[in-house]
C-alpha atoms as a PDB file:
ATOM      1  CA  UNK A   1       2.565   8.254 -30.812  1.00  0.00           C
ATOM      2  CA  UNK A   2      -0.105  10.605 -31.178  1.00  0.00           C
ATOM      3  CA  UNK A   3      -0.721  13.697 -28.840  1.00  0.00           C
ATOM      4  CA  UNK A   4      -3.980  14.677 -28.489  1.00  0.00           C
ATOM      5  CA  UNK A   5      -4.994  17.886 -27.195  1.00  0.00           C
ATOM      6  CA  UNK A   6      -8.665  18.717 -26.382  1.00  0.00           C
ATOM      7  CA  UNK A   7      -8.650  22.256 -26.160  1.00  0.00           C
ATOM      8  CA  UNK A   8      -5.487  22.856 -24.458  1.00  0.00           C
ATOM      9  CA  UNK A   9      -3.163  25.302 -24.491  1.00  0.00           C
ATOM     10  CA  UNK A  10      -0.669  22.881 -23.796  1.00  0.00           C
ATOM     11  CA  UNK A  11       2.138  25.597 -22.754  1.00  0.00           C
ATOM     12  CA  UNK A  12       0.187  26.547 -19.885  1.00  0.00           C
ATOM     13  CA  UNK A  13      -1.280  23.387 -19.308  1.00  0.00           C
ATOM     14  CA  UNK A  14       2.823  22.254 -18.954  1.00  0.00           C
ATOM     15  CA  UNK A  15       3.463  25.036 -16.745  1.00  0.00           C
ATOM     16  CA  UNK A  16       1.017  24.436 -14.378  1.00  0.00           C
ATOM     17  CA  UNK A  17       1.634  20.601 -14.174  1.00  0.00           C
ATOM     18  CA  UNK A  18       5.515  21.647 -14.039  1.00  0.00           C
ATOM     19  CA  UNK A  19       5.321  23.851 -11.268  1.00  0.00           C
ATOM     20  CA  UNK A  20       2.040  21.833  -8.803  1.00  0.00           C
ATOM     21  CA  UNK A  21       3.653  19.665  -6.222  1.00  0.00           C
ATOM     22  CA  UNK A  22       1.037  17.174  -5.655  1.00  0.00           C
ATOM     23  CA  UNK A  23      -0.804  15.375  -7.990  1.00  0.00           C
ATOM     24  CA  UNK A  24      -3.370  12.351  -7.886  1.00  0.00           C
ATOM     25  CA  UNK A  25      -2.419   9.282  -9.762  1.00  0.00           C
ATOM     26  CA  UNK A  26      -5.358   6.833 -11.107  1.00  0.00           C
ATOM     27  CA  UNK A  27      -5.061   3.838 -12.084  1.00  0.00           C
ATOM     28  CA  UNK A  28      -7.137   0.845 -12.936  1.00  0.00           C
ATOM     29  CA  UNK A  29      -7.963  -2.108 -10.983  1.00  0.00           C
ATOM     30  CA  UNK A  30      -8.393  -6.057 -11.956  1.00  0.00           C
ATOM     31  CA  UNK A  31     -11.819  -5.527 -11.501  1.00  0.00           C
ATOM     32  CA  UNK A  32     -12.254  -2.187 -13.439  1.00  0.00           C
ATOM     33  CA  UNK A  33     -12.606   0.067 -10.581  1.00  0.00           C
ATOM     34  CA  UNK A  34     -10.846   3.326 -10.582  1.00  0.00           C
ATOM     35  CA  UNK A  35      -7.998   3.609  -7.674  1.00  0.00           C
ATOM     36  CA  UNK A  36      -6.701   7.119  -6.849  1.00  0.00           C
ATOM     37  CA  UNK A  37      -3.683   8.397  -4.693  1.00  0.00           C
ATOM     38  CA  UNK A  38      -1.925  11.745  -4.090  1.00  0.00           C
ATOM     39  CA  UNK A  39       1.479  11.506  -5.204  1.00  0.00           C
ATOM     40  CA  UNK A  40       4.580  13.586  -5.755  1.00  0.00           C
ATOM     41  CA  UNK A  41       5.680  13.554  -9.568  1.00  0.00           C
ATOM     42  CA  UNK A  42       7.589  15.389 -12.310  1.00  0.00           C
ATOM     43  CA  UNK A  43       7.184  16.273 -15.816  1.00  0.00           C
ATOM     44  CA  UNK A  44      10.078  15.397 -18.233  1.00  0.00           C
ATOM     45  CA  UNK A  45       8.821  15.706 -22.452  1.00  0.00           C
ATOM     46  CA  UNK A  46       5.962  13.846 -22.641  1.00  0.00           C
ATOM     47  CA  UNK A  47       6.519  11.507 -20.214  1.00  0.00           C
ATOM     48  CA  UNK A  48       5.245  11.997 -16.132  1.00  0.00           C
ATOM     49  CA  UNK A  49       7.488  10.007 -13.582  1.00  0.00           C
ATOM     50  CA  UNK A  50       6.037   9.235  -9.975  1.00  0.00           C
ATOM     51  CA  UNK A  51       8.389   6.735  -7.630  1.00  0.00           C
ATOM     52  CA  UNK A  52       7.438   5.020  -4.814  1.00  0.00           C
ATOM     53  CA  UNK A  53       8.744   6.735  -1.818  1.00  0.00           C
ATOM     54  CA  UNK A  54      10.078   5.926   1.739  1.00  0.00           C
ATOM     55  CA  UNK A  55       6.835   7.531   3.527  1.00  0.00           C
ATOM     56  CA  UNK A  56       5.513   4.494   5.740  1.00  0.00           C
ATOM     57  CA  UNK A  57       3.491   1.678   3.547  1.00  0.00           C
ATOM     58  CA  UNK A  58       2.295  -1.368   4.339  1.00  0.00           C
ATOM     59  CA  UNK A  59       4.278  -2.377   1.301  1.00  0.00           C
ATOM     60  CA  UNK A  60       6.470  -2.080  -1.430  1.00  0.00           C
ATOM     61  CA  UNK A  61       4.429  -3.956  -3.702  1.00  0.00           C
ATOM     62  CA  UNK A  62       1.772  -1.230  -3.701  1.00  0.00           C
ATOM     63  CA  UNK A  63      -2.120  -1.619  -5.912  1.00  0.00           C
ATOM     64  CA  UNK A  64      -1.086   1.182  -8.196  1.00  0.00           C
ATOM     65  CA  UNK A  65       1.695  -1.152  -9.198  1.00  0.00           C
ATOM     66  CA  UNK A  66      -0.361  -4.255  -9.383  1.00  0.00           C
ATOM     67  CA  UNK A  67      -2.940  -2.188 -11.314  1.00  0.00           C
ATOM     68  CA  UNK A  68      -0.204  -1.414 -14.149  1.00  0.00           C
ATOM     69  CA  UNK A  69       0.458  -4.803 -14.618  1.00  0.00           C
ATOM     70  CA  UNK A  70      -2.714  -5.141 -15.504  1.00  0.00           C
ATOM     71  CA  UNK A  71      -3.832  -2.440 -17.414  1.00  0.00           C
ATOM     72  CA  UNK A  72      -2.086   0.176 -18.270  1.00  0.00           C
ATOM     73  CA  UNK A  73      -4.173   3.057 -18.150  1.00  0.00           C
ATOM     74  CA  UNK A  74      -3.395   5.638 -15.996  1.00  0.00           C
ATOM     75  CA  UNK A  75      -4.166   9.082 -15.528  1.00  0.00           C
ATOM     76  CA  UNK A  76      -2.603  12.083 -13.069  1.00  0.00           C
ATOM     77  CA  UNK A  77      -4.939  14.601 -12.352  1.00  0.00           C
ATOM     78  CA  UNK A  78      -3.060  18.378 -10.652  1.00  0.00           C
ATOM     79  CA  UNK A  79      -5.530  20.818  -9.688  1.00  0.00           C
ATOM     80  CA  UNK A  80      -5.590  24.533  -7.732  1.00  0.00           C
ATOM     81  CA  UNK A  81      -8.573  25.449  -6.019  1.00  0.00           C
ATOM     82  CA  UNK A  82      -9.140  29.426  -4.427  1.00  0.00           C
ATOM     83  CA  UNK A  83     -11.830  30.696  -2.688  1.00  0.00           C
ATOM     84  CA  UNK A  84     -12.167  33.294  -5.759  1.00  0.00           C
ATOM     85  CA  UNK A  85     -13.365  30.563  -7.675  1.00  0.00           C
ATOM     86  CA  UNK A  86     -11.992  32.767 -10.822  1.00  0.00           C
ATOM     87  CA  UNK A  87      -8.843  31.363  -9.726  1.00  0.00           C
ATOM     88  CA  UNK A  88      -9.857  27.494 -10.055  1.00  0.00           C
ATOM     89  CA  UNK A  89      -7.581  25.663 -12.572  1.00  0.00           C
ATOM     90  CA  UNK A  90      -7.299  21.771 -13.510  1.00  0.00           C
ATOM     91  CA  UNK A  91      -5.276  19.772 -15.856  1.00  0.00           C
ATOM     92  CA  UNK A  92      -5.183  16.025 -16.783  1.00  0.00           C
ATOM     93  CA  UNK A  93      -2.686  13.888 -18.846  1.00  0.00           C
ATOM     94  CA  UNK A  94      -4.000  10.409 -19.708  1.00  0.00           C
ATOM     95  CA  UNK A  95      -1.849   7.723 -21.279  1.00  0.00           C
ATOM     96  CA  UNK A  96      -0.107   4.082 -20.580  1.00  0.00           C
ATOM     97  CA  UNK A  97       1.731   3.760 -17.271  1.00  0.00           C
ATOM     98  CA  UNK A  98       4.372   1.403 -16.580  1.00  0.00           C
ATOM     99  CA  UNK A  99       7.305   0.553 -14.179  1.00  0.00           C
ATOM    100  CA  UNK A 100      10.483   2.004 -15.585  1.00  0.00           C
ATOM    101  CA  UNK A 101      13.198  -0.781 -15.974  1.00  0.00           C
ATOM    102  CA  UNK A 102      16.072   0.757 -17.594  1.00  0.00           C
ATOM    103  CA  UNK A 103      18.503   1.361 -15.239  1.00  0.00           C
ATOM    104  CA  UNK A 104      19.155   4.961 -17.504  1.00  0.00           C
ATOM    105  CA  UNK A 105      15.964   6.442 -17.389  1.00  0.00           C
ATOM    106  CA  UNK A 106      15.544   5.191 -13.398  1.00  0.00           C
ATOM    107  CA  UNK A 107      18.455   7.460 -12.699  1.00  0.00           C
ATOM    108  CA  UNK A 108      17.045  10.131 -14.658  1.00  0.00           C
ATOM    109  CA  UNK A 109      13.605   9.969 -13.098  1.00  0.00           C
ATOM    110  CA  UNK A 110      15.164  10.295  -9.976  1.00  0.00           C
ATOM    111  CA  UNK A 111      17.516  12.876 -10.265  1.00  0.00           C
ATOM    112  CA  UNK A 112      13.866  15.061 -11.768  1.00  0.00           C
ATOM    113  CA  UNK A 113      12.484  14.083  -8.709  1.00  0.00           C
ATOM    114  CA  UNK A 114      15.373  15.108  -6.321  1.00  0.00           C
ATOM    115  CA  UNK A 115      15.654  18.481  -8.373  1.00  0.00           C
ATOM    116  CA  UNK A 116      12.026  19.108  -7.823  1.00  0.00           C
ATOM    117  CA  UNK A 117      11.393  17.661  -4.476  1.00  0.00           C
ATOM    118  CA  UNK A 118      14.494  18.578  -1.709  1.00  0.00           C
ATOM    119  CA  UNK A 119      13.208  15.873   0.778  1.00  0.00           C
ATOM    120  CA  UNK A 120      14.132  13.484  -2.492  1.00  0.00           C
ATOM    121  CA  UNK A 121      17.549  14.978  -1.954  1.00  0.00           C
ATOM    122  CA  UNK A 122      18.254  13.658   1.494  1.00  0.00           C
ATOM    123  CA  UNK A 123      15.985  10.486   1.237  1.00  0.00           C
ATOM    124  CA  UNK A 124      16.000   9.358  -2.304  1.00  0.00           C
ATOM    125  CA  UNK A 125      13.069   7.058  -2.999  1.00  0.00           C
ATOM    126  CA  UNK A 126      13.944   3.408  -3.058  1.00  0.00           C
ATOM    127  CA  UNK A 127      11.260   3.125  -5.894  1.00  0.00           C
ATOM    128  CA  UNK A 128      10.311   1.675  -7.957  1.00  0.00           C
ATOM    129  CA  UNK A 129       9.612   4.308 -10.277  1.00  0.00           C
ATOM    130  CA  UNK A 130       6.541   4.688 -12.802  1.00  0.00           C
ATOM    131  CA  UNK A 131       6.298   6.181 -15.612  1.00  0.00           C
ATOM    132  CA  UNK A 132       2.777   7.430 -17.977  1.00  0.00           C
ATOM    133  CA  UNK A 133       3.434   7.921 -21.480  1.00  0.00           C
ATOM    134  CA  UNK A 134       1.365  10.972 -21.874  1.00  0.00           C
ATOM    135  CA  UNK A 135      -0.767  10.544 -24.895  1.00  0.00           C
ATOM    136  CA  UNK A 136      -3.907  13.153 -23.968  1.00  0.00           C
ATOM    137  CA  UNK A 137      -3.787  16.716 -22.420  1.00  0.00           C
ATOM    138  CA  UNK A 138      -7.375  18.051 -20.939  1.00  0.00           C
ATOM    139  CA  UNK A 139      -7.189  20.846 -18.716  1.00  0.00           C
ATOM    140  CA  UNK A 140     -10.073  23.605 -17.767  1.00  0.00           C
ATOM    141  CA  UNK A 141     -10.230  26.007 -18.004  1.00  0.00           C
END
């Protein structure tokens, strides 16, 4: 796999990703429309792993899944905004998302998640868990 970089210094650009707690996941729909939720997630190499909590849904079998199955592309978007607009940072990673089957890596994903997030800790999600191959960094600025 290749890593692109588009004029990122991708040790701050890690930093900042590594250390925001919220995030906004996109994915793509069946009928090419964008679909875009807040979502807890950790970094781990170049892989980013969001799970599907125990917050209320309507389901388990939620759209960003379904979108994964059918395309792949996804994207998670961490921002931090200040009213001293010096301040104002964003970074995006772009790559292939998918649903993490190995029994292995869902137990590592998790325990990333519980180390990051301590409400993980004392409700672990019940996934599943995704994962997005990162293959582009963009951040500004």
């Amino acid at each position: 796999m290749s890593l692109y970089c588009e004029n990122v210094d991708v040790h701050t650009a890690r930093q900042r990703i590594a250390t925001a707690r919220v995030g906004h996941l996109a994915t793509v729909t069946p009928a090419n429309r964008a679909h875009l939720v807040p979502c807890c997630f950790v970094l781990d190499g170049q892989v980013v792993y969001s799970a599907i909590d125990a917050k209320p849904k309507s389901s388990r079998n939620l759209r960003r899944l379904q979108n994964l199955m059918f395309n792949s592309a996804a994207s998670l978007l961490v921002d931090h905004y200040d009213e001293d607009w010096t301040k104002l940072w964003w970074v995006r990673v772009d790559g292939n998302g998918r649903t993490v089957d190995d029994n292995l890596e869902l137990g590592h994903a998790l325990d990333l998640l519980s180390a990051k997030y301590p409400q993980y800790e004392q409700t672990p999600p019940p996934g599943p868990v995704l994962a997005i191959e990162i293959e582009t960094w963009r951040m500004w600025p």
